[in-house]
Protein backbone atom coordinates (compact mmCIF):
# COMPACT_ATOMS: atom_id res chain seq x y z
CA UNK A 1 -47.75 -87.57 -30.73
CA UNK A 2 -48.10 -84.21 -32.38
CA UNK A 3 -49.95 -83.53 -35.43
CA UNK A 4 -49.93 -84.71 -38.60
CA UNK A 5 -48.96 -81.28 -39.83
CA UNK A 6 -45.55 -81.96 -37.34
CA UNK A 7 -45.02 -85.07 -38.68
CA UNK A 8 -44.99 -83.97 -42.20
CA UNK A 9 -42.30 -80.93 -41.25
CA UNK A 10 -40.18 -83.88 -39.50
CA UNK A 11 -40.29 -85.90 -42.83
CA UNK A 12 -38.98 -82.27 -44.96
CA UNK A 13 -36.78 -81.13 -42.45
CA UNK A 14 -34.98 -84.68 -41.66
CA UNK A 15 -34.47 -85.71 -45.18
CA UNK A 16 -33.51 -82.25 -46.34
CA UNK A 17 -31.09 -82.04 -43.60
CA UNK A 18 -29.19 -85.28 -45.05
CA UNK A 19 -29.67 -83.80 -48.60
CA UNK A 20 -27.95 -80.86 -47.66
CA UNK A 21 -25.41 -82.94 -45.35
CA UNK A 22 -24.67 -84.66 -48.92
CA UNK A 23 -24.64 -81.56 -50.67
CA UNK A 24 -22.00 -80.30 -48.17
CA UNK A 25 -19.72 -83.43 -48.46
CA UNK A 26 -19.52 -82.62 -51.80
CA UNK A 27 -18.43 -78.76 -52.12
CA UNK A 28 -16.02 -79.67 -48.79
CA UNK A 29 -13.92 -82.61 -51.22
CA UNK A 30 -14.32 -81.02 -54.20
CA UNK A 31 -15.99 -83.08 -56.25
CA UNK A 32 -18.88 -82.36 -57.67
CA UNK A 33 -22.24 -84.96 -57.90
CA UNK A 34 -20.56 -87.86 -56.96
CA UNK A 35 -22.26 -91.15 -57.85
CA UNK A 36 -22.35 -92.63 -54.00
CA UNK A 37 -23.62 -89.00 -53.23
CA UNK A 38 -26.76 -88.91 -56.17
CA UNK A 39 -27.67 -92.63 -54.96
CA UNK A 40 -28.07 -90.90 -51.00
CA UNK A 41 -30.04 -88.25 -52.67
CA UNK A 42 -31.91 -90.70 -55.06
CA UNK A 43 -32.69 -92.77 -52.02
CA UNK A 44 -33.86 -89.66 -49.63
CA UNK A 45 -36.10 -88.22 -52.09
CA UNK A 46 -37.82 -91.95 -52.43
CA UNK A 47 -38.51 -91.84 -48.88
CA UNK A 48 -40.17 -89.20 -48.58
CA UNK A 49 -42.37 -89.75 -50.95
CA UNK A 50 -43.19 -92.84 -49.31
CA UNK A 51 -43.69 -91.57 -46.12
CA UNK A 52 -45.90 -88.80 -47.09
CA UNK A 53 -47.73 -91.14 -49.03
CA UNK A 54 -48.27 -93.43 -46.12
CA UNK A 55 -48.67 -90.12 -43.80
CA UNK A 56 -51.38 -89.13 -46.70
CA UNK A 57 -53.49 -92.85 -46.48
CA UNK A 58 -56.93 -92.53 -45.04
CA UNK A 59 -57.69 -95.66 -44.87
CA UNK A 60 -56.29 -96.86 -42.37
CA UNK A 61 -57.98 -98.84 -40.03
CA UNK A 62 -56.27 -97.36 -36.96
CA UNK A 63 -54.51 -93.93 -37.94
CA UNK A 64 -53.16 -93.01 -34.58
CA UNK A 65 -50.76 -95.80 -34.63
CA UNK A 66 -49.96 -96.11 -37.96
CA UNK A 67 -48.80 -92.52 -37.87
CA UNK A 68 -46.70 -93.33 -35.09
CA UNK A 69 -45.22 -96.10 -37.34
CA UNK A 70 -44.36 -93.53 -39.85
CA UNK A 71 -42.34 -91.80 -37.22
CA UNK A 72 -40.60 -94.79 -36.35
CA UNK A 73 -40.08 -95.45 -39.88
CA UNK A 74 -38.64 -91.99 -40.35
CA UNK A 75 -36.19 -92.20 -37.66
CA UNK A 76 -35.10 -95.83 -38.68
CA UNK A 77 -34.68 -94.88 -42.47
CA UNK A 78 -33.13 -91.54 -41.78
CA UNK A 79 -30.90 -93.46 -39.24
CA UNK A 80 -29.38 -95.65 -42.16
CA UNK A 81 -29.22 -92.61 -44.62
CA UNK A 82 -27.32 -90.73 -42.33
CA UNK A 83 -24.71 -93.77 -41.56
CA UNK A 84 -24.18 -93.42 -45.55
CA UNK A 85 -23.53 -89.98 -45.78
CA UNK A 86 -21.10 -90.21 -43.16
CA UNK A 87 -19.25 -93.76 -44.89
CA UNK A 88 -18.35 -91.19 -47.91
């Protein structure tokens, strides 16, 4: 696994992707801040908090894999945000 400085770019970048994938949605129907649209965004912006928070915890007993956890937990999460953004 890379380091935790990658890991914490992969959190940004994946969940501002789908932010701006929402964002997009949006100005492409016309509508603007839809309420299915601000609960993706809502929900985005609470996982990465969590994630960096967990990313950020210390003390851990073994960080190696509960970074790679994190990862997994990225991918899973981001996984099911992305599935919503493309039900709109």
């Amino acid at each position: 696994m890379g380091s935790i400085r990658d890991l914490k770019k992969d959190i940004n970048f994946v969940l501002g992707d789908i932010i701006e994938a929402v964002y997009l949605w949006e100005l492409s129907t016309g509508q603007k801040q839809t309420k299915e649209g601000n609960a993706i965004i809502d929900e985005a912006i609470d996982t990465f908090d969590e994630l960096i928070a967990k990313v950020n915890d210390r003390s851990v007993e073994n960080r190696q894999s509960h970074l790679k956890e994190v990862n997994k937990e990225l991918e899973t999460k981001a996984t099911a945000l992305i599935e919503k953004v493309n039900s709109l």
